[in-house]
N, C-alpha and C. Protein backbone atom coordinates (compact mmCIF):
# COMPACT_ATOMS: atom_id res chain seq x y z
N UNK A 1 135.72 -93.63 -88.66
CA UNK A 1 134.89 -94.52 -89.46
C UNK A 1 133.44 -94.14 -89.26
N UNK A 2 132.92 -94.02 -90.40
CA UNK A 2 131.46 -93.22 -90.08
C UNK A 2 130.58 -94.45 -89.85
N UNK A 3 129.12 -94.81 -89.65
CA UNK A 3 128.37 -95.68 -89.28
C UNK A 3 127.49 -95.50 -90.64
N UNK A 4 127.08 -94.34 -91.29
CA UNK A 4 126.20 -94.44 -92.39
C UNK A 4 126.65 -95.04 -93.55
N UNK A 5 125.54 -95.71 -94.27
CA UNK A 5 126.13 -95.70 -95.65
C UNK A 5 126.30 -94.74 -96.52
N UNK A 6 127.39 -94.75 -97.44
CA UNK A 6 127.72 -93.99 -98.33
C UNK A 6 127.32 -94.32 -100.25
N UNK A 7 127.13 -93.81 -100.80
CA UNK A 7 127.34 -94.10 -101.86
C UNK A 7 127.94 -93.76 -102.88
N UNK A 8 129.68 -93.99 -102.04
CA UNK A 8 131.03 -93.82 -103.08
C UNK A 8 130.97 -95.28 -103.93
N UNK A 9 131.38 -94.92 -105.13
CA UNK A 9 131.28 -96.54 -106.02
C UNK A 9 132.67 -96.91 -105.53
N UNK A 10 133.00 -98.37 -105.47
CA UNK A 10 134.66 -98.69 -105.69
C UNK A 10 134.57 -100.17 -106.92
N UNK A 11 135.72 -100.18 -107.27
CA UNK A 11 135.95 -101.12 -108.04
C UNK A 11 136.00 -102.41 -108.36
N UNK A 12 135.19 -103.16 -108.82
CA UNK A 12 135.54 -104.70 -108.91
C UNK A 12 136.19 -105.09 -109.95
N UNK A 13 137.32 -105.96 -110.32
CA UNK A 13 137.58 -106.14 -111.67
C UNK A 13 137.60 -107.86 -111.81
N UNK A 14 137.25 -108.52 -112.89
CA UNK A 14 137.32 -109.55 -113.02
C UNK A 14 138.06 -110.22 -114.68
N UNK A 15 138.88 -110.87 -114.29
CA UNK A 15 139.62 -111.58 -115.76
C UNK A 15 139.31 -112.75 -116.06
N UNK A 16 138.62 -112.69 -117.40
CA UNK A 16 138.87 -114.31 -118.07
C UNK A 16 139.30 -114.24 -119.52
N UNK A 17 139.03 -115.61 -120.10
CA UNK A 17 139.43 -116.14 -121.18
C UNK A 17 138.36 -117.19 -121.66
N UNK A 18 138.43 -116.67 -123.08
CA UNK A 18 137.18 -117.96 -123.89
C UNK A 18 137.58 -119.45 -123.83
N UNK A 19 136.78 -119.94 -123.77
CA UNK A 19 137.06 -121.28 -123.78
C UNK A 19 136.87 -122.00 -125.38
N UNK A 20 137.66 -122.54 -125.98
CA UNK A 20 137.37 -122.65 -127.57
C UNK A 20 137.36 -123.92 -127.71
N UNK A 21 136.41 -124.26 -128.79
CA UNK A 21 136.13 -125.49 -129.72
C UNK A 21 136.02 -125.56 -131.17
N UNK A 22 136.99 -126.06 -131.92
CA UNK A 22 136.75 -125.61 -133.07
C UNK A 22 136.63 -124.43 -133.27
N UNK A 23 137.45 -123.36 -133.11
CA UNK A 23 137.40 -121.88 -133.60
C UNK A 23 136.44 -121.00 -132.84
N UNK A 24 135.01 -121.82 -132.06
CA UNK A 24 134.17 -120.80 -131.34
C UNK A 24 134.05 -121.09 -130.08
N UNK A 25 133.74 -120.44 -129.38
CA UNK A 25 133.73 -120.08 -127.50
C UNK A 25 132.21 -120.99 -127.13
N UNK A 26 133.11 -121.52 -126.44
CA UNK A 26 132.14 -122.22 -125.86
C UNK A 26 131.87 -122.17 -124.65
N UNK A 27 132.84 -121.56 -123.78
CA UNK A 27 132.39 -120.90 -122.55
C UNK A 27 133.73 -120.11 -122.32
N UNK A 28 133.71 -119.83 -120.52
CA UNK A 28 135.24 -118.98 -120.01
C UNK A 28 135.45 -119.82 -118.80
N UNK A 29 136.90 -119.27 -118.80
CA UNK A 29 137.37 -119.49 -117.52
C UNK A 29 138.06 -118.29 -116.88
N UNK A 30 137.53 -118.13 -115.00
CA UNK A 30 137.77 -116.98 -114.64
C UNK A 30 139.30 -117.18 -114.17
N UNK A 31 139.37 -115.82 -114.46
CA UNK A 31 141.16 -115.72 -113.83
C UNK A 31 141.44 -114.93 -113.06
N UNK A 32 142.54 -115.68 -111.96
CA UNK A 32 142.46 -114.94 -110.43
C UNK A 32 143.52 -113.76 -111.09
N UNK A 33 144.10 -113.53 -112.11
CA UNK A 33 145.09 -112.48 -112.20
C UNK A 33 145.16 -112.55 -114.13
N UNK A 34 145.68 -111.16 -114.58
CA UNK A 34 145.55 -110.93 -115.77
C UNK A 34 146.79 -111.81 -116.41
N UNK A 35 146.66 -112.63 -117.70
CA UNK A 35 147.20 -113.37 -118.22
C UNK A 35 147.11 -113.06 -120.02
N UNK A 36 148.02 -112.90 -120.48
CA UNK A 36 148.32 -113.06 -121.95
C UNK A 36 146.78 -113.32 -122.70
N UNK A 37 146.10 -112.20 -123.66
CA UNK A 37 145.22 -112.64 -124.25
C UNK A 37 143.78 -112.58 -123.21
N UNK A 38 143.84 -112.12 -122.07
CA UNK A 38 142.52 -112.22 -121.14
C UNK A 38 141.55 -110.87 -121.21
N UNK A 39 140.51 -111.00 -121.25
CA UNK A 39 139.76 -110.00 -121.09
C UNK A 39 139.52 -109.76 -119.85
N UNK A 40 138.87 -108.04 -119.40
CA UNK A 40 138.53 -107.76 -118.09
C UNK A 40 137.06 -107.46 -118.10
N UNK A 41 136.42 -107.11 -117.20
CA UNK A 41 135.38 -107.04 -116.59
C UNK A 41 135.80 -105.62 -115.48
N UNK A 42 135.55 -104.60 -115.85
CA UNK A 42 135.22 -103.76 -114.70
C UNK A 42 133.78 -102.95 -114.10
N UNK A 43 133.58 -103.78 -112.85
CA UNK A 43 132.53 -102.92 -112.15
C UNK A 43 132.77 -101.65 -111.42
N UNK A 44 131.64 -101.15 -110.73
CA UNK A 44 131.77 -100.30 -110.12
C UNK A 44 130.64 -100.36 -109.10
N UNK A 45 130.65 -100.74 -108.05
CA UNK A 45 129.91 -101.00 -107.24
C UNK A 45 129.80 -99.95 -105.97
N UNK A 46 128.42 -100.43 -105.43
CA UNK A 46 128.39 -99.38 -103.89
C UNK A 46 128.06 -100.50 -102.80
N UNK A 47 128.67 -99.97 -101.45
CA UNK A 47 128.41 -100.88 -100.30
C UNK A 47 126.81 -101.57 -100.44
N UNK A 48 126.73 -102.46 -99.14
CA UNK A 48 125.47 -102.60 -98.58
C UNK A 48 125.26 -102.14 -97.87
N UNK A 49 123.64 -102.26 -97.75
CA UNK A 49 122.91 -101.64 -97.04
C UNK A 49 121.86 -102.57 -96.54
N UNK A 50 121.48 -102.43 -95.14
CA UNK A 50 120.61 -103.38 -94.50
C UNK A 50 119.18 -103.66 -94.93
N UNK A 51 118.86 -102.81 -95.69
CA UNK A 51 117.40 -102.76 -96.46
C UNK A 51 117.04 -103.38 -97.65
N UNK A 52 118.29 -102.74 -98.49
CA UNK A 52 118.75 -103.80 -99.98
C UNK A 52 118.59 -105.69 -99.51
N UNK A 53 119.52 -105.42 -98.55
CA UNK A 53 120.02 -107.23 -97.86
C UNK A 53 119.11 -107.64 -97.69
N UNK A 54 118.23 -107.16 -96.92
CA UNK A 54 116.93 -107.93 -96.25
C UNK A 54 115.84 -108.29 -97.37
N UNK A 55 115.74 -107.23 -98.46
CA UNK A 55 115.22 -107.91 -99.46
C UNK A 55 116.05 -108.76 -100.54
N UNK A 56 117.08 -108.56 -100.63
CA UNK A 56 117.75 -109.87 -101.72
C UNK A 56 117.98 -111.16 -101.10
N UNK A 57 117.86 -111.49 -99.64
CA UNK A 57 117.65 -112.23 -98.63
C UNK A 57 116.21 -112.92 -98.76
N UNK A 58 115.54 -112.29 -98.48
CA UNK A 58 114.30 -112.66 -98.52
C UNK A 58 113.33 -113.27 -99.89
N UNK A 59 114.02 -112.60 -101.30
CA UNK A 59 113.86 -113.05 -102.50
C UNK A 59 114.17 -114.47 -102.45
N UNK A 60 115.27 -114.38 -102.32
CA UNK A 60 116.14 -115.60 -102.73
C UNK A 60 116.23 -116.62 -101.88
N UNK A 61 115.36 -116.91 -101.00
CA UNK A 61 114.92 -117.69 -99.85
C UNK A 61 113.84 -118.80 -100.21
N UNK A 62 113.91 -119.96 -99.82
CA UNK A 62 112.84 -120.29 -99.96
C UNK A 62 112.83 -121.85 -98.93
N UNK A 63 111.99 -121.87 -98.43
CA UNK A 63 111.67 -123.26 -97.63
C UNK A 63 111.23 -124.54 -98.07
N UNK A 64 112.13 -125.42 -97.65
CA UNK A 64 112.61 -126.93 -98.16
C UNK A 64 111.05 -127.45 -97.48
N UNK A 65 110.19 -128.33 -98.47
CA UNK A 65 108.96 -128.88 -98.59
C UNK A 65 108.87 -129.69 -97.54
N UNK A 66 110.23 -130.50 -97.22
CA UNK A 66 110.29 -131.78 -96.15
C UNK A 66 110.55 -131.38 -94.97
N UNK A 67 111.78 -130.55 -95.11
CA UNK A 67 111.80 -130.23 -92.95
C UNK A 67 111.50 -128.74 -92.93
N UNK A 68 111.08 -128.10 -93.58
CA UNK A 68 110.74 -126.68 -93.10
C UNK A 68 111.70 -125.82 -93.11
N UNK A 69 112.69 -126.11 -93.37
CA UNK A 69 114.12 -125.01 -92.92
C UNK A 69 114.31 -124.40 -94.38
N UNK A 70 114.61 -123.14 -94.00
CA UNK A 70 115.31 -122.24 -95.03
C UNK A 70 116.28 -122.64 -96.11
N UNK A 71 116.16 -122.33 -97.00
CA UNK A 71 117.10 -122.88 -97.78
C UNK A 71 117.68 -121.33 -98.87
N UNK A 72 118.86 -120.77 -99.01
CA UNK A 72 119.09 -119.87 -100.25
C UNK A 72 119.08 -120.78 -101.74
N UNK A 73 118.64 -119.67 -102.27
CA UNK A 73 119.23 -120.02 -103.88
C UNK A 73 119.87 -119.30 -104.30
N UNK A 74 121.14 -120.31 -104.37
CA UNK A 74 122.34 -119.28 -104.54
C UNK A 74 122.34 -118.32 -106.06
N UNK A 75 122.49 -118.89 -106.89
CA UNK A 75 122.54 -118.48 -107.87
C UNK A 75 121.13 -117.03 -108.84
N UNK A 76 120.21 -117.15 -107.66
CA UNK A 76 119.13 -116.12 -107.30
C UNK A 76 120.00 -115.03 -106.46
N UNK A 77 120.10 -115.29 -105.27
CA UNK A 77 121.13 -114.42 -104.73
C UNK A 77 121.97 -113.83 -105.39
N UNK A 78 123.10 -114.17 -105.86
CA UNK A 78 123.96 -113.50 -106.83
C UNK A 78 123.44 -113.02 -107.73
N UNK A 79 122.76 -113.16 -108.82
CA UNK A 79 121.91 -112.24 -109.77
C UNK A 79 121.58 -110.91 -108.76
N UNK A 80 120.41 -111.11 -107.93
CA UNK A 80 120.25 -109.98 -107.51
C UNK A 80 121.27 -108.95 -106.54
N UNK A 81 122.50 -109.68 -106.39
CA UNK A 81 123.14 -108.72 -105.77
C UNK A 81 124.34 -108.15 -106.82
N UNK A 82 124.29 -108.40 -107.75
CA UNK A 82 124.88 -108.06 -109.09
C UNK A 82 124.02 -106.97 -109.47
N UNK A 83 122.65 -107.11 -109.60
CA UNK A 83 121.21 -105.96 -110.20
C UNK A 83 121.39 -105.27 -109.13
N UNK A 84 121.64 -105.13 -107.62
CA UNK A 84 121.03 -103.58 -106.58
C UNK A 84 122.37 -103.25 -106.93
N UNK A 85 123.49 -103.63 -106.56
CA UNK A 85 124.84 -103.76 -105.92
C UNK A 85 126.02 -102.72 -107.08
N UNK A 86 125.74 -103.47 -108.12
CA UNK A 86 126.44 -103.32 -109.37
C UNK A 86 125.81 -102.13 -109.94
N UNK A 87 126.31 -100.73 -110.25
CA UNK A 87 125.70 -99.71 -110.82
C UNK A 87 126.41 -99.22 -112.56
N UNK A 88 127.52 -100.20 -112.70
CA UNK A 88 128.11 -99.60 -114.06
C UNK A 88 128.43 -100.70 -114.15
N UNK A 89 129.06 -101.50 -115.34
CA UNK A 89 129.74 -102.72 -115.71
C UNK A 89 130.53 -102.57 -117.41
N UNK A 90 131.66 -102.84 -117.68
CA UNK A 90 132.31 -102.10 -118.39
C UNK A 90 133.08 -103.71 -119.18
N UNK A 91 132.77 -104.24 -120.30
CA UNK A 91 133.69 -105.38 -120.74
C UNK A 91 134.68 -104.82 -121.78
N UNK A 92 135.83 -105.18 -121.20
CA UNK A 92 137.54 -104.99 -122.22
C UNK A 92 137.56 -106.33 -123.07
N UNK A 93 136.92 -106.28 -124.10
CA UNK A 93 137.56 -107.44 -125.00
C UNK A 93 138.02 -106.50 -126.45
N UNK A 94 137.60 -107.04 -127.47
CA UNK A 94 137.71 -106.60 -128.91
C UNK A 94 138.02 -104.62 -128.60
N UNK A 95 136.50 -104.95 -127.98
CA UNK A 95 136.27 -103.59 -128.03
C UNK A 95 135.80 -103.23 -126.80
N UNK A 96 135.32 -102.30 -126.15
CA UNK A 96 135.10 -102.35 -124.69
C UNK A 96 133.76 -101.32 -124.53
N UNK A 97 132.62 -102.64 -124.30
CA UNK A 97 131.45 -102.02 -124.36
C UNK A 97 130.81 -101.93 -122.39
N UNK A 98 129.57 -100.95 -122.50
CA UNK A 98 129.06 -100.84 -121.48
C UNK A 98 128.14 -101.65 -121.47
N UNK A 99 127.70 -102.29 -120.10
CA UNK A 99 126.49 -103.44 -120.21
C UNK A 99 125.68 -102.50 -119.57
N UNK A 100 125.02 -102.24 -119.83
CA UNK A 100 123.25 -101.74 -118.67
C UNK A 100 123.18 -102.98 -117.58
N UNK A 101 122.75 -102.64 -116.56
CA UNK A 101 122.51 -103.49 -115.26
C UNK A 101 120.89 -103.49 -115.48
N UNK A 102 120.43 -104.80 -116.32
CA UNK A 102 119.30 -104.93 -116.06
C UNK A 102 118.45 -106.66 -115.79
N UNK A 103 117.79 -107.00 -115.55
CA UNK A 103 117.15 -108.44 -115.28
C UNK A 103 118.07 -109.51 -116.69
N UNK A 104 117.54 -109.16 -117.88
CA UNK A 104 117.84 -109.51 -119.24
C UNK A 104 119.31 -109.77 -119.36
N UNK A 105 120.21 -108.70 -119.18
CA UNK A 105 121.66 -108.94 -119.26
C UNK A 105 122.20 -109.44 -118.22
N UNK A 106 121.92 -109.03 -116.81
CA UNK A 106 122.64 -109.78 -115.81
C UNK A 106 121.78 -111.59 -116.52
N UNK A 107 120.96 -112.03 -116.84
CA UNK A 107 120.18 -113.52 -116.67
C UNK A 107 121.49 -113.84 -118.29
N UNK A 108 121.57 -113.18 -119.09
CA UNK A 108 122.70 -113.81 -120.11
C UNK A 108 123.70 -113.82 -120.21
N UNK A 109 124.42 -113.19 -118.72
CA UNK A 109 125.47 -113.04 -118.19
C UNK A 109 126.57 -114.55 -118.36
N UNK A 110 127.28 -114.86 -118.13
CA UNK A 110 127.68 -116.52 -117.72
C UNK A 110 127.69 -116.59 -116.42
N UNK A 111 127.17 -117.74 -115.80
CA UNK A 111 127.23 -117.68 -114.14
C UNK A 111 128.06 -117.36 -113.76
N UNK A 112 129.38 -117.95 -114.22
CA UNK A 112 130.79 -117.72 -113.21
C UNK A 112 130.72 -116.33 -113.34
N UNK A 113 130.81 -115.54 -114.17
CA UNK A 113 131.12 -114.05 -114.11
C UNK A 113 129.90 -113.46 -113.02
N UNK A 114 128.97 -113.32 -112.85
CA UNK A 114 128.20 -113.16 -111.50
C UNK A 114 128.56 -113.86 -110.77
N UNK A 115 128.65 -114.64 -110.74
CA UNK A 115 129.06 -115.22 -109.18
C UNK A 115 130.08 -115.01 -108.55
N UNK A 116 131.63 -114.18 -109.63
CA UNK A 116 132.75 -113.87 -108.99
C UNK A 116 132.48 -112.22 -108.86
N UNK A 117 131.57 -111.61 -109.53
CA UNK A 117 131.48 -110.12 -109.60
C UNK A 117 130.97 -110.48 -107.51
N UNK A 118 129.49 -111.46 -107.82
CA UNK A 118 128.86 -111.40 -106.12
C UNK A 118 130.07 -111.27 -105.10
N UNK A 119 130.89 -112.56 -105.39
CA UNK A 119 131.55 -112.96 -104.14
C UNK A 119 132.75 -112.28 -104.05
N UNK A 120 133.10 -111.47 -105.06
CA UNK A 120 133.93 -110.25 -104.57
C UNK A 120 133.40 -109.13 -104.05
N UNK A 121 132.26 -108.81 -104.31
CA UNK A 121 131.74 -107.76 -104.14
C UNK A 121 131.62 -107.93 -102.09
N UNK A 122 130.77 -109.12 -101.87
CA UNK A 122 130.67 -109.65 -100.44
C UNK A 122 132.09 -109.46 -99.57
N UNK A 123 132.76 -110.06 -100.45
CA UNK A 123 134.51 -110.05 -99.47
C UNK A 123 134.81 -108.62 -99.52
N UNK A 124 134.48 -107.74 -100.44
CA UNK A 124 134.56 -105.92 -99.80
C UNK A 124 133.82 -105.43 -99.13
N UNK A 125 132.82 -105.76 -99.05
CA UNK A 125 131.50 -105.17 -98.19
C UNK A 125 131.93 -105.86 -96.93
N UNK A 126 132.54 -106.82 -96.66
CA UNK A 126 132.43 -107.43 -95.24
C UNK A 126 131.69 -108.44 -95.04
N UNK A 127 131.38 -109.31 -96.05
CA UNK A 127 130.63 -110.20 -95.61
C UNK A 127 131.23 -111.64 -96.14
């Protein structure tokens, strides 16, 4: 087991489904496994690294006005560890387009889909 980081990509994949009202989507729901009619989500991600961390850490930090203590924002956090972390992103629906990893698309993203790309990404990295 080597000690450096590498930057082999490995895979994240994520499944959902539209959520419908009257004929249009009104949001999704994520799915722990592929189901009849679901679209995918494939990333391609690279480990962490202690330098990246310390600044998406430090972004996404901020201290509570009343007792002084640290507080994350989560949903800051995950954005940015979706933007260093995430280097390709690939959606299977209709048609299966490439997203660019940038501020703009990860922010019109739907939360749940960052937040399950983050917290898978964390449970491979080791954290």
């Amino acid at each position: 087991m080597g000690i450096f980081v590498n930057n082999n990509l490995f895979e994240i994949v994520i499944y959902y489904k539209e959520v419908l009202n009257n004929g249009s989507s009104v949001s999704i729901k994520i799915l722990n496994q592929y189901e009849e009619g679901a679209y995918k989500i494939i990333c391609k991600a690279k480990g962490r690294d202690f330098d990246t961390m310390s600044k998406i850490l430090e972004e996404s930090t901020i201290l509570n006005s009343i007792t002084g203590s640290p507080m994350l924002r989560i949903s800051v956090f995950y954005k940015l560890v979706v933007r260093n972390f995430v280097k390709e992103m690939k959606v299977h629906a209709e048609t299966t387009e490439n997203v660019e990893i940038t501020v703009e698309n990860i922010s019109n993203l739907y939360y749940d889909i960052v937040k399950n790309i983050a917290k898978k990404w964390m449970i491979l990295t080791g954290g």
